[in-house]
PDB file of N, CA and C in Angstrom:
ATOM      1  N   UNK A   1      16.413   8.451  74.244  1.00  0.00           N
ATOM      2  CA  UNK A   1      16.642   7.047  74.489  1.00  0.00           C
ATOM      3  C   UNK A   1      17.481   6.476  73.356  1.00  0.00           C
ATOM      4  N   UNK A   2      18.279   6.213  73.568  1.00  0.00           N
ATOM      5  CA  UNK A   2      19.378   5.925  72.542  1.00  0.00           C
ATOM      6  C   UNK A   2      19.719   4.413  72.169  1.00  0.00           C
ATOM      7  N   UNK A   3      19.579   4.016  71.115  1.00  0.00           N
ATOM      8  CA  UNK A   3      19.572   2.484  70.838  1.00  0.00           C
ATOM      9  C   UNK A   3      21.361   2.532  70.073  1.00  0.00           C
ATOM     10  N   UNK A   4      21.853   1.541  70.388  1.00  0.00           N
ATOM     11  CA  UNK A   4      22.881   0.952  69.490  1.00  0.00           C
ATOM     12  C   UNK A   4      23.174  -0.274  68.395  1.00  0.00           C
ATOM     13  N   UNK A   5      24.047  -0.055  67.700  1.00  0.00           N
ATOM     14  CA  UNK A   5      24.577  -1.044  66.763  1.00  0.00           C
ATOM     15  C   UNK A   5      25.643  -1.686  67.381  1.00  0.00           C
ATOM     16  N   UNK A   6      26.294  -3.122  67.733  1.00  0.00           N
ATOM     17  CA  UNK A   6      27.137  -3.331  67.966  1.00  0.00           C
ATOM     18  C   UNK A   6      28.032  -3.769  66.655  1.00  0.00           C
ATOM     19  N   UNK A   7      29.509  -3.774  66.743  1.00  0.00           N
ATOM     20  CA  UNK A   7      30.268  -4.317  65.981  1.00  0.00           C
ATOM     21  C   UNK A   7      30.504  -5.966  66.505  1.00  0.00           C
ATOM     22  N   UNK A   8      31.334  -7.040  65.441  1.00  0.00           N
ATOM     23  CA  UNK A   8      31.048  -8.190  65.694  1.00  0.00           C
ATOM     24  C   UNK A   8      31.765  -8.626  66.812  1.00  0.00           C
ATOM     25  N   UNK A   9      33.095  -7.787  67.424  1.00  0.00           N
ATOM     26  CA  UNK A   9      33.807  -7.784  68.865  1.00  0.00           C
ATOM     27  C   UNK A   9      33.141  -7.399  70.039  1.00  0.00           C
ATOM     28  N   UNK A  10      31.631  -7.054  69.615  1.00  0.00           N
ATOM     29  CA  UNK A  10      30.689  -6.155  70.696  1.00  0.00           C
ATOM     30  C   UNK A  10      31.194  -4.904  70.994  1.00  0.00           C
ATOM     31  N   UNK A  11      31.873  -4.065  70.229  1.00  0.00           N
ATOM     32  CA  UNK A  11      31.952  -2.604  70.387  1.00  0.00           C
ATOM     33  C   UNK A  11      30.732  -2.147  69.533  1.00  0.00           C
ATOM     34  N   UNK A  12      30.481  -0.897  70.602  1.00  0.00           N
ATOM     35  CA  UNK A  12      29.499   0.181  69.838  1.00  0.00           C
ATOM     36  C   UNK A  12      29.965   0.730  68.445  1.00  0.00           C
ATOM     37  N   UNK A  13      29.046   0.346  67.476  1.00  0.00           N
ATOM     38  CA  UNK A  13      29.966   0.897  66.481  1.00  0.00           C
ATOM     39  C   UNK A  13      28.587   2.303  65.331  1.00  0.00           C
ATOM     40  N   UNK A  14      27.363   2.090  66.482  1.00  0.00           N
ATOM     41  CA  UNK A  14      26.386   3.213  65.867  1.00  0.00           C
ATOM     42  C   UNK A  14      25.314   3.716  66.983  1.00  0.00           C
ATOM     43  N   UNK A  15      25.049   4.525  66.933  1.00  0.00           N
ATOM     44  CA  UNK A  15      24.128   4.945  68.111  1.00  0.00           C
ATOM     45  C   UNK A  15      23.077   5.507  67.545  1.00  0.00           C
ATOM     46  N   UNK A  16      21.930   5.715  67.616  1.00  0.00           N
ATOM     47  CA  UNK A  16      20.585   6.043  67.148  1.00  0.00           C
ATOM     48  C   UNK A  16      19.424   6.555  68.006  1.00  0.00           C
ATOM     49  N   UNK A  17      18.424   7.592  68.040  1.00  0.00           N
ATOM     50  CA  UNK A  17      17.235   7.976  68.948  1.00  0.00           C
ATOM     51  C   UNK A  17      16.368   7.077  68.167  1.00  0.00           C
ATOM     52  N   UNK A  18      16.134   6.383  67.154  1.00  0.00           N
ATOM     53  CA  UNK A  18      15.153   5.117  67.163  1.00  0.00           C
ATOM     54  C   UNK A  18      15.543   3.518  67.073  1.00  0.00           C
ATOM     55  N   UNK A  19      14.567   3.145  67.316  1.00  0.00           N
ATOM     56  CA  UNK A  19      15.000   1.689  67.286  1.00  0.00           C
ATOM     57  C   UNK A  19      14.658   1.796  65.727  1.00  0.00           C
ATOM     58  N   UNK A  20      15.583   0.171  65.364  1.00  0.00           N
ATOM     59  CA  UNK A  20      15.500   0.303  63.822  1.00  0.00           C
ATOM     60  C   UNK A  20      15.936  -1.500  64.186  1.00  0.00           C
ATOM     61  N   UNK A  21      16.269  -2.204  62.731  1.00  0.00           N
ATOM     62  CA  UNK A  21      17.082  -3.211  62.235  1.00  0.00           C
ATOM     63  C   UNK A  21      17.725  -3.271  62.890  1.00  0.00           C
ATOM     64  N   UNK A  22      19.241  -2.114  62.551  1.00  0.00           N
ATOM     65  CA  UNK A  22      20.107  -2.295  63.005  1.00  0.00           C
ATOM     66  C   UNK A  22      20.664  -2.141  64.552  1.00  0.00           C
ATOM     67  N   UNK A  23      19.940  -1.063  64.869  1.00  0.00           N
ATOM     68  CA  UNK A  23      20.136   0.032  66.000  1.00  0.00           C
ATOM     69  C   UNK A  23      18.876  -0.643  67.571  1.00  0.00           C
ATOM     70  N   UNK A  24      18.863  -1.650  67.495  1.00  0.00           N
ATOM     71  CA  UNK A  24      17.744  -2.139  68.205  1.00  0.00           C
ATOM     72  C   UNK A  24      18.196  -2.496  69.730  1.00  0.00           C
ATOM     73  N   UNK A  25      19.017  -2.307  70.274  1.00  0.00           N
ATOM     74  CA  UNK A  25      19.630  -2.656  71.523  1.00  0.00           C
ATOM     75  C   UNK A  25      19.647  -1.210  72.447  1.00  0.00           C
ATOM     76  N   UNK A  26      18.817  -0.799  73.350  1.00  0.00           N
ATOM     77  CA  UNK A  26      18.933   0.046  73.927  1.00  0.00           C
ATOM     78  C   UNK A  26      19.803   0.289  75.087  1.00  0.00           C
ATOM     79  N   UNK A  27      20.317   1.412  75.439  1.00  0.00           N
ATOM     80  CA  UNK A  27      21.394   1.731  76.017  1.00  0.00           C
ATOM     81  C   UNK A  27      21.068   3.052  77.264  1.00  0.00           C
ATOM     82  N   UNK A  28      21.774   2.846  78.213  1.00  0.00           N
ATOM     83  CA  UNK A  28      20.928   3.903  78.871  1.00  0.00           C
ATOM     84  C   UNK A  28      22.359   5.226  78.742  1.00  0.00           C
ATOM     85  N   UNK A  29      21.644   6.416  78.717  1.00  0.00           N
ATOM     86  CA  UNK A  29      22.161   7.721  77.705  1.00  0.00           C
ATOM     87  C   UNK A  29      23.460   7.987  78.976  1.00  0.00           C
ATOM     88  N   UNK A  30      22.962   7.794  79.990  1.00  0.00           N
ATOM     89  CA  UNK A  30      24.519   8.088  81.126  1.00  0.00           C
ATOM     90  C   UNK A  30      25.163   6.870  81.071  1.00  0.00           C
ATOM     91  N   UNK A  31      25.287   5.834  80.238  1.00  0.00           N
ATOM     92  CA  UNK A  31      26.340   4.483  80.248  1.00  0.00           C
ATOM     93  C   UNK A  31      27.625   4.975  79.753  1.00  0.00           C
ATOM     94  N   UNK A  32      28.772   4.465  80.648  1.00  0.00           N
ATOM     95  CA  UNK A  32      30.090   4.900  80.684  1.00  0.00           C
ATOM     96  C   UNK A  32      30.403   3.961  79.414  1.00  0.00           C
ATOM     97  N   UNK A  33      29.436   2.555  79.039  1.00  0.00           N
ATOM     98  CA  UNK A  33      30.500   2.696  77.512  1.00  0.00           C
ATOM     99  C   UNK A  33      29.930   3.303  76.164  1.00  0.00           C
ATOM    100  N   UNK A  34      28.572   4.245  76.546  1.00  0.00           N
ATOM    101  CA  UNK A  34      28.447   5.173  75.749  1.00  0.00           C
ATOM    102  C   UNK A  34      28.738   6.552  75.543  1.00  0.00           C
ATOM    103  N   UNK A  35      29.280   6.484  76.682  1.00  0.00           N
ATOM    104  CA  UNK A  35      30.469   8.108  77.081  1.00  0.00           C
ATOM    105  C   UNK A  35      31.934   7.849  76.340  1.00  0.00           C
ATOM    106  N   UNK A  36      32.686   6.255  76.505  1.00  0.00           N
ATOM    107  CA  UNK A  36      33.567   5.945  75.679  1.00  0.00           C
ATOM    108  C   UNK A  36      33.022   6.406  74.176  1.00  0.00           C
ATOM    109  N   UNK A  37      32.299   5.395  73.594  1.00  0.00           N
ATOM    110  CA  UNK A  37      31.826   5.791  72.263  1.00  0.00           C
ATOM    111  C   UNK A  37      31.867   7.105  71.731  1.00  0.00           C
ATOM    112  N   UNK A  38      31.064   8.360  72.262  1.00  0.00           N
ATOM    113  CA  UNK A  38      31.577   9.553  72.174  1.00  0.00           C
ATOM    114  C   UNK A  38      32.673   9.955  72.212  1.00  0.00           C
ATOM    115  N   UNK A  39      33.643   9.598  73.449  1.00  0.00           N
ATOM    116  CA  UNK A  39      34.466  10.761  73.409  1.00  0.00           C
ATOM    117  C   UNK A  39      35.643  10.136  72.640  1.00  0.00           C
ATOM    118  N   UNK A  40      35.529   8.543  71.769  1.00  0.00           N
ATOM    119  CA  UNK A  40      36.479   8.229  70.843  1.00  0.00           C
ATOM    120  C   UNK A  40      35.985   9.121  69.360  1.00  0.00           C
ATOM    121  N   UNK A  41      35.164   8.831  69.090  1.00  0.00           N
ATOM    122  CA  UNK A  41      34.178   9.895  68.107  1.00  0.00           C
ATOM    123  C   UNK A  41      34.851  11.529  68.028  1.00  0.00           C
ATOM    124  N   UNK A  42      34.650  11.985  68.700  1.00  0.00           N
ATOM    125  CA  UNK A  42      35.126  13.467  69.274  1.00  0.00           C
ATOM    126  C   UNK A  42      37.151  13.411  69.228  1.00  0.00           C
ATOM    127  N   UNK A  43      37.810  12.484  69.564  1.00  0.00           N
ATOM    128  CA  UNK A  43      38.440  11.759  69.439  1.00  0.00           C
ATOM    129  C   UNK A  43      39.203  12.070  68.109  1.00  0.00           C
ATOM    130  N   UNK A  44      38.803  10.952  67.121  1.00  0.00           N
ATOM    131  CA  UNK A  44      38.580  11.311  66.063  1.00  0.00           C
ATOM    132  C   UNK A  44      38.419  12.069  65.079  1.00  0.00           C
ATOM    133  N   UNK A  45      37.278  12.961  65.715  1.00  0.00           N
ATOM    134  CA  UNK A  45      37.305  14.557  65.031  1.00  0.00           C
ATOM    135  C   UNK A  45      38.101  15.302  65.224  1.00  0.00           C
ATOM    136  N   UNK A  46      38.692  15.453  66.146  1.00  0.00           N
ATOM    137  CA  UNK A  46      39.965  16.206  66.532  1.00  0.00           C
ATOM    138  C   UNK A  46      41.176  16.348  65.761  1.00  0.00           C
ATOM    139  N   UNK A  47      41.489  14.864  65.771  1.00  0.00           N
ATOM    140  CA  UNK A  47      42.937  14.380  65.429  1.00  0.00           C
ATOM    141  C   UNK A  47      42.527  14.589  63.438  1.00  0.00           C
ATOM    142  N   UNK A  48      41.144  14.387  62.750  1.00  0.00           N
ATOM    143  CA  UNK A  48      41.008  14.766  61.502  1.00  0.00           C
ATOM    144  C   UNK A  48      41.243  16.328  61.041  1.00  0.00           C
ATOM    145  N   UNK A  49      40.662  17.046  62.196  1.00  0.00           N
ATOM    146  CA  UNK A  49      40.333  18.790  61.861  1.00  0.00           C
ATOM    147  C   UNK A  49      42.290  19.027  61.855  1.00  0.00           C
ATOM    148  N   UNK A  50      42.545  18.812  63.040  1.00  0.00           N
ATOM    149  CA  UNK A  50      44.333  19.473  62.972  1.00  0.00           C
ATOM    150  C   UNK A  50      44.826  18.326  61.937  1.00  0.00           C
ATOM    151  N   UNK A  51      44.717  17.401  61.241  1.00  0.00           N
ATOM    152  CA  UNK A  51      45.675  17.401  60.215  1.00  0.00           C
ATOM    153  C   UNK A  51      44.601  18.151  59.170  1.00  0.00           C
ATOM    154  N   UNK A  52      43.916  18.294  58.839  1.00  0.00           N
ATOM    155  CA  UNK A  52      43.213  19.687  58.118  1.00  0.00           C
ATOM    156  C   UNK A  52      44.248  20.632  58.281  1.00  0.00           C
ATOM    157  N   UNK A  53      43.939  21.625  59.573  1.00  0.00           N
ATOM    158  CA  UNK A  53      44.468  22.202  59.417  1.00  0.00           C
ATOM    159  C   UNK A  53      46.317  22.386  58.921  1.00  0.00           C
ATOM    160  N   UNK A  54      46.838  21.273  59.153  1.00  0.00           N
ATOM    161  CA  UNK A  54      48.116  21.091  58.781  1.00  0.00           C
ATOM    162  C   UNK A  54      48.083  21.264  57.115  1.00  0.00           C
ATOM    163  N   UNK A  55      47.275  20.186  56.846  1.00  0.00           N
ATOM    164  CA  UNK A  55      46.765  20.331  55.195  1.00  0.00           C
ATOM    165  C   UNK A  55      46.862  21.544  54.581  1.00  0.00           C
ATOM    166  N   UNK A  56      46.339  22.298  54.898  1.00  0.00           N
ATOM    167  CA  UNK A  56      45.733  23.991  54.832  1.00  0.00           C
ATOM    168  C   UNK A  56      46.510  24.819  54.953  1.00  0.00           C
ATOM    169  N   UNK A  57      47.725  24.446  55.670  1.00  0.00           N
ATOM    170  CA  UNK A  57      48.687  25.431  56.032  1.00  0.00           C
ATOM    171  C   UNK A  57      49.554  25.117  55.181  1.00  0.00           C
ATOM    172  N   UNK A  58      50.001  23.872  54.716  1.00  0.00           N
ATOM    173  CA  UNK A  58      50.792  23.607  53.794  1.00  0.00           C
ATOM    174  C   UNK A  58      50.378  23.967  52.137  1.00  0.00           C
ATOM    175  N   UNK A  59      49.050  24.054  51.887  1.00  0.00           N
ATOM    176  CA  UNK A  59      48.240  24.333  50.706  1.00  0.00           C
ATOM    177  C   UNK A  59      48.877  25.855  50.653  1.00  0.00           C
ATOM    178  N   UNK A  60      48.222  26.529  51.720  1.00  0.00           N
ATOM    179  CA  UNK A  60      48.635  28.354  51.722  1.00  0.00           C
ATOM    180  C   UNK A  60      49.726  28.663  51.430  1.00  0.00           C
ATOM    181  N   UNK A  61      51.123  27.741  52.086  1.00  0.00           N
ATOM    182  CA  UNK A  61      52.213  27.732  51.793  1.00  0.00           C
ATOM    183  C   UNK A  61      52.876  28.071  50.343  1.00  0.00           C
ATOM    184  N   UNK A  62      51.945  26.911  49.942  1.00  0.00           N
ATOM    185  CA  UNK A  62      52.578  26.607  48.216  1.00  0.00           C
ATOM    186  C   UNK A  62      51.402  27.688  47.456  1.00  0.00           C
ATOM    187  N   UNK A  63      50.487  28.136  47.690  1.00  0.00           N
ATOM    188  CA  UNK A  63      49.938  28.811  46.757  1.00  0.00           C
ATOM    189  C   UNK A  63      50.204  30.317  47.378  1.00  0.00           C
ATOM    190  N   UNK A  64      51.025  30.569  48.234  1.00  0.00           N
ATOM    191  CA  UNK A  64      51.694  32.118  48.516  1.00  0.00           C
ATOM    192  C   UNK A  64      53.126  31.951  47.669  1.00  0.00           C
ATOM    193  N   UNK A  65      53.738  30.558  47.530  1.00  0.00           N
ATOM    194  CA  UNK A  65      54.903  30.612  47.054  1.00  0.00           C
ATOM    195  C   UNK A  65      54.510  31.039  45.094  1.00  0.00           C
ATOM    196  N   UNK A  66      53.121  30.753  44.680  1.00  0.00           N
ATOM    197  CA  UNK A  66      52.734  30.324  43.501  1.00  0.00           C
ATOM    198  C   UNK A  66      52.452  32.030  43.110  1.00  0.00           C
ATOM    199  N   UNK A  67      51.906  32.964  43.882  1.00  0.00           N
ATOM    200  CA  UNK A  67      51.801  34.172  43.476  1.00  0.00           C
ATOM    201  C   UNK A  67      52.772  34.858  43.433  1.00  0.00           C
ATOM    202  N   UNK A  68      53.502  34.735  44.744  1.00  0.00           N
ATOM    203  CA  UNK A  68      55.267  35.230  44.419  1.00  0.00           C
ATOM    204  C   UNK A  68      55.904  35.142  43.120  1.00  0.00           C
ATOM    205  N   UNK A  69      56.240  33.797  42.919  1.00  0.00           N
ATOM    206  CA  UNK A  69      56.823  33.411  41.568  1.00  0.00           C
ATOM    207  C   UNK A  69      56.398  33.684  40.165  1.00  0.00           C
ATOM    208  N   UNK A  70      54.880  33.628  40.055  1.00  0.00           N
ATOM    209  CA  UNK A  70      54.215  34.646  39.083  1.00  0.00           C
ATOM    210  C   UNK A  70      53.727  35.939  38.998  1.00  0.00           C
ATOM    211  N   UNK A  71      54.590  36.783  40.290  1.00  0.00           N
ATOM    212  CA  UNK A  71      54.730  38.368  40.826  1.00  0.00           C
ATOM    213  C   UNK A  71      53.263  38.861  40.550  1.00  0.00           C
ATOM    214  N   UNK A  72      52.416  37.985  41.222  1.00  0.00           N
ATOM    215  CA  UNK A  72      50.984  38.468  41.320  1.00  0.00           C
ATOM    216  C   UNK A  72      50.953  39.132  42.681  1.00  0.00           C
ATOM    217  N   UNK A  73      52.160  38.710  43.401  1.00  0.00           N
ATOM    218  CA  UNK A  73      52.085  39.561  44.805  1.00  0.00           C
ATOM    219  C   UNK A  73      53.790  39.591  44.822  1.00  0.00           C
ATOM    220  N   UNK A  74      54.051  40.619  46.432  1.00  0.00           N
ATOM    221  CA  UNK A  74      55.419  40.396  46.369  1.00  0.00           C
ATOM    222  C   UNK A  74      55.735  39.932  48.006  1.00  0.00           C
ATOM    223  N   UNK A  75      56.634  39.134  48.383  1.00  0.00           N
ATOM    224  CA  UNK A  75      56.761  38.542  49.748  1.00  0.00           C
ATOM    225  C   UNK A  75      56.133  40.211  50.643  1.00  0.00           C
ATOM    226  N   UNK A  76      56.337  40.948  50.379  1.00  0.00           N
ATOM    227  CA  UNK A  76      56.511  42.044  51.243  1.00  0.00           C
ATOM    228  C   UNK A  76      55.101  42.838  51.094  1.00  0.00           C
ATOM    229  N   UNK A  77      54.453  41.998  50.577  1.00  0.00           N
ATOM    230  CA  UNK A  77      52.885  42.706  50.330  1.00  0.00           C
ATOM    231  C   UNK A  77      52.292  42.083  51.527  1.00  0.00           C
ATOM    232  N   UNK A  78      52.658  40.880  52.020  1.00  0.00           N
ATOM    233  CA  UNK A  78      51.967  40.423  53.330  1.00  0.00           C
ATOM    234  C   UNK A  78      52.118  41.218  54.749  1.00  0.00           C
ATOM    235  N   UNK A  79      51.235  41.212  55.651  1.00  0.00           N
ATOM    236  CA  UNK A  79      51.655  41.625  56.993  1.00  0.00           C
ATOM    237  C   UNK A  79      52.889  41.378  57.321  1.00  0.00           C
ATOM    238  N   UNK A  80      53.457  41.684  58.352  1.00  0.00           N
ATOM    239  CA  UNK A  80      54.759  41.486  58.658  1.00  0.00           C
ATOM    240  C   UNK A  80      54.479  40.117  59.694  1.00  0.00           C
ATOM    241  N   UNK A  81      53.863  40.359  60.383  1.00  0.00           N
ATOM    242  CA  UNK A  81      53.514  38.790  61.261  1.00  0.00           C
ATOM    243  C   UNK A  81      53.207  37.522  60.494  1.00  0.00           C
ATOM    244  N   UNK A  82      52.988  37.751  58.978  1.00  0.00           N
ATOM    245  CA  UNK A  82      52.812  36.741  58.037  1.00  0.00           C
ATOM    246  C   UNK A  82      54.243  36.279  57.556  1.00  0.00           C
ATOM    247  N   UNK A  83      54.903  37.019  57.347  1.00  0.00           N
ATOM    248  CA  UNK A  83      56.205  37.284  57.106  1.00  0.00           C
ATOM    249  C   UNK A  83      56.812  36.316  57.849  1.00  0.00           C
ATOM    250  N   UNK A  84      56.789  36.554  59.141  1.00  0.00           N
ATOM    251  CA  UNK A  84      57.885  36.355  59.767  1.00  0.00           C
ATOM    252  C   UNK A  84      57.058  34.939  60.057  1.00  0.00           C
ATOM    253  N   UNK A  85      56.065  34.147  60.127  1.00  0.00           N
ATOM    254  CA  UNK A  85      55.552  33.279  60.451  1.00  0.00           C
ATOM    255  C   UNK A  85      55.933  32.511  58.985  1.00  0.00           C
ATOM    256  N   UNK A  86      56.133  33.036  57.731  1.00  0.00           N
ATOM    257  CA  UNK A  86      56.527  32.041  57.110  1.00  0.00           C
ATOM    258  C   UNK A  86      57.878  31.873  56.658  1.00  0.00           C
ATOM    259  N   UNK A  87      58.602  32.893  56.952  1.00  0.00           N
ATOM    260  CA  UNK A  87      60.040  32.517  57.192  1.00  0.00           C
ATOM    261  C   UNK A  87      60.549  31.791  58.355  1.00  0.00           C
ATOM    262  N   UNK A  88      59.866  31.429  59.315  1.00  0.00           N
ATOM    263  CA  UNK A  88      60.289  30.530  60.390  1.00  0.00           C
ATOM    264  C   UNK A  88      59.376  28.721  60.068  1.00  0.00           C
ATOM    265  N   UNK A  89      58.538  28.998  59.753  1.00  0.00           N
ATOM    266  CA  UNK A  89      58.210  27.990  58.494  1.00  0.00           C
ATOM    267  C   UNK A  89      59.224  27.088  57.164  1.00  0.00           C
ATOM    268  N   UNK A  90      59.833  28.127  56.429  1.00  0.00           N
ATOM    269  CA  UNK A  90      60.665  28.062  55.670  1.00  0.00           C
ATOM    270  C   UNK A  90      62.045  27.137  56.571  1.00  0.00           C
ATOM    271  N   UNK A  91      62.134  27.701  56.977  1.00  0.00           N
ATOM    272  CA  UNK A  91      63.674  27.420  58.613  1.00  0.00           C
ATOM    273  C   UNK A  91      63.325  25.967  59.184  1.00  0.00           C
ATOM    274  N   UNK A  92      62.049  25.768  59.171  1.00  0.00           N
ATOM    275  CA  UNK A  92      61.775  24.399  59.780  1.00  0.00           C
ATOM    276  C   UNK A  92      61.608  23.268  59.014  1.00  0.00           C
ATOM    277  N   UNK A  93      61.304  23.844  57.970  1.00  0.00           N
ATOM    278  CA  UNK A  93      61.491  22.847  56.865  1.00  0.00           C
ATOM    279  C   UNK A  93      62.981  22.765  56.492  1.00  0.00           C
ATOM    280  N   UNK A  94      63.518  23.491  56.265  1.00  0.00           N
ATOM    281  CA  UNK A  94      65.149  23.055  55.748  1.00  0.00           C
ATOM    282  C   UNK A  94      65.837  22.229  57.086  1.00  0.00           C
ATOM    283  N   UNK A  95      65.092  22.436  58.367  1.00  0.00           N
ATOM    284  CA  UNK A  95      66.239  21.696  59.331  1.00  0.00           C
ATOM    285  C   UNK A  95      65.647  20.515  59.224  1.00  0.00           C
ATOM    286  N   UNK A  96      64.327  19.854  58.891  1.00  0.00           N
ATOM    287  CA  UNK A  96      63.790  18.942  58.796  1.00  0.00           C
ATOM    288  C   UNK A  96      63.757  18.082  57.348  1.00  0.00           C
ATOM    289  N   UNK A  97      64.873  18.749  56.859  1.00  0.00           N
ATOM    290  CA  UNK A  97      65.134  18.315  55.177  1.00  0.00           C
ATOM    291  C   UNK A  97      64.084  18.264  54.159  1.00  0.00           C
ATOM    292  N   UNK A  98      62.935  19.340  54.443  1.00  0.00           N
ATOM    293  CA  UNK A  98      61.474  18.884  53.987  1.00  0.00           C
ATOM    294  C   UNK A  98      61.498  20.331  52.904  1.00  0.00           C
ATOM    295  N   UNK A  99      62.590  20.722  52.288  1.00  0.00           N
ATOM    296  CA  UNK A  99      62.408  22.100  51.584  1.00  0.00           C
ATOM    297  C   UNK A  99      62.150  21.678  50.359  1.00  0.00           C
ATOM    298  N   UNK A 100      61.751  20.489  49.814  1.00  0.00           N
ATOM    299  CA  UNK A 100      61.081  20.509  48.547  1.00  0.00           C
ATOM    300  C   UNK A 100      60.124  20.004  48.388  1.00  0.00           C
ATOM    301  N   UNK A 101      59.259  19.749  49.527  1.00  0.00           N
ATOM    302  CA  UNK A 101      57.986  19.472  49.852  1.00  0.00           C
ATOM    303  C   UNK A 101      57.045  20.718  49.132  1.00  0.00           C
ATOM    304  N   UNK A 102      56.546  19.626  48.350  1.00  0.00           N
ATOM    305  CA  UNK A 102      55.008  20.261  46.818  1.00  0.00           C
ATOM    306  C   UNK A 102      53.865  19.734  47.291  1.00  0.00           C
ATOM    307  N   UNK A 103      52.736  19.757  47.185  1.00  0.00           N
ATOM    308  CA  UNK A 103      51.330  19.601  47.199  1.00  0.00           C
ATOM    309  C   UNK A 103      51.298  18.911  45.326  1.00  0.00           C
ATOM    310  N   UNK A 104      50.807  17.583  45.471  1.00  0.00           N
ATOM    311  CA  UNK A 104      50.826  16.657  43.980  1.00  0.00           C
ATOM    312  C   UNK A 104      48.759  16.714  43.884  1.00  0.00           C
ATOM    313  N   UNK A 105      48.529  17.790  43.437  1.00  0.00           N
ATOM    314  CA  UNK A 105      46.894  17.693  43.383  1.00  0.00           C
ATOM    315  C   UNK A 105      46.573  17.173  42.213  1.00  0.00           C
ATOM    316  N   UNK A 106      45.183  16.193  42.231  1.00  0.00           N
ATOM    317  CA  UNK A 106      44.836  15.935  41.158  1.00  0.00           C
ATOM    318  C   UNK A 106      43.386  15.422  41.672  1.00  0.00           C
ATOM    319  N   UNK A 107      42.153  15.292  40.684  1.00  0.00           N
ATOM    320  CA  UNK A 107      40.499  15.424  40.657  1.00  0.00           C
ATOM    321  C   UNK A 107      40.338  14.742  42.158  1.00  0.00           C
ATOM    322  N   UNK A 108      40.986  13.604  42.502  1.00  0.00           N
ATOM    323  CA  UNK A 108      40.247  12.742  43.334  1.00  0.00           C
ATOM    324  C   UNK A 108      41.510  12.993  44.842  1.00  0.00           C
ATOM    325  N   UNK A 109      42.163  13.184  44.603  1.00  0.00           N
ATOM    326  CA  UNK A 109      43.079  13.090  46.162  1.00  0.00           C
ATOM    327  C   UNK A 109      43.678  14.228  45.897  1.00  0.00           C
ATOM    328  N   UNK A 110      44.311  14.335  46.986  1.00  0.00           N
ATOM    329  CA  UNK A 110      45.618  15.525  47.366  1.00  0.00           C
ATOM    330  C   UNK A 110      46.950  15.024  47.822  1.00  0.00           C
ATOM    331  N   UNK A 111      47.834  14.475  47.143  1.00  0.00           N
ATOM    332  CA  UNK A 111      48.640  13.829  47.977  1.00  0.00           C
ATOM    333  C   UNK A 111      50.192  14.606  48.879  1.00  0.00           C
ATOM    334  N   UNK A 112      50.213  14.707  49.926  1.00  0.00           N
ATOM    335  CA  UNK A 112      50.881  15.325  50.628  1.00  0.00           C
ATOM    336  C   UNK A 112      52.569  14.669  50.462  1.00  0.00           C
ATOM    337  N   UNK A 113      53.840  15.200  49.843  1.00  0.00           N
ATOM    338  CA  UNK A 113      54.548  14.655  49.805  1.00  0.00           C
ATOM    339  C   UNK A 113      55.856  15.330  50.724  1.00  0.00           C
TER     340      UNK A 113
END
């Protein structure tokens, strides 16, 4: 039995299995604007995980370029499907003028430039 929080526009903005303070308005669990609520939620998670993963791919990027350059590895120590996945990588960045794109890390953020 699922209780909600509304926001001050009356959107759902918390959902809860007890009643509480906040969460005191009950909702019935098949309501289509608690199916909205979810699947903006889910939504959400989505569109966070793939720029993750974008994040991640660009991180790998620069710290495969970081062992290269300090010949802790050599381009040719990777698989060949790695290879060729980051030389077409490489290719998309220069047509997209993005070939000096660094990862600026520091304690509290990551800033993607």
């Amino acid at each position: 039995m699922p209780y909600i929080k509304r926001s001050s526009d009356g959107q759902i903005e918390s959902v809860s299995a007890n009643v509480s303070d906040e969460t005191n308005e009950f909702i019935a669990s098949d309501s289509s604007e608690l199916t909205k609520f979810w699947n903006s939620l889910a939504g959400k998670s989505h569109a966070e995980l793939t720029q993750s993963d974008t994040d991640v791919a660009r991180i790998f990027e620069d710290l495969v370029d970081i062992l290269i350059n300090k010949g802790v590895i050599q381009f040719t120590d990777l698989p060949k499907p790695a290879q060729a996945k980051l030389i077409k990588r490489q290719d998309l960045r220069k047509k997209v003028g993005n070939l000096d794109y660094k990862i600026d890390y520091d304690d509290d953020n990551i800033n993607l430039g």
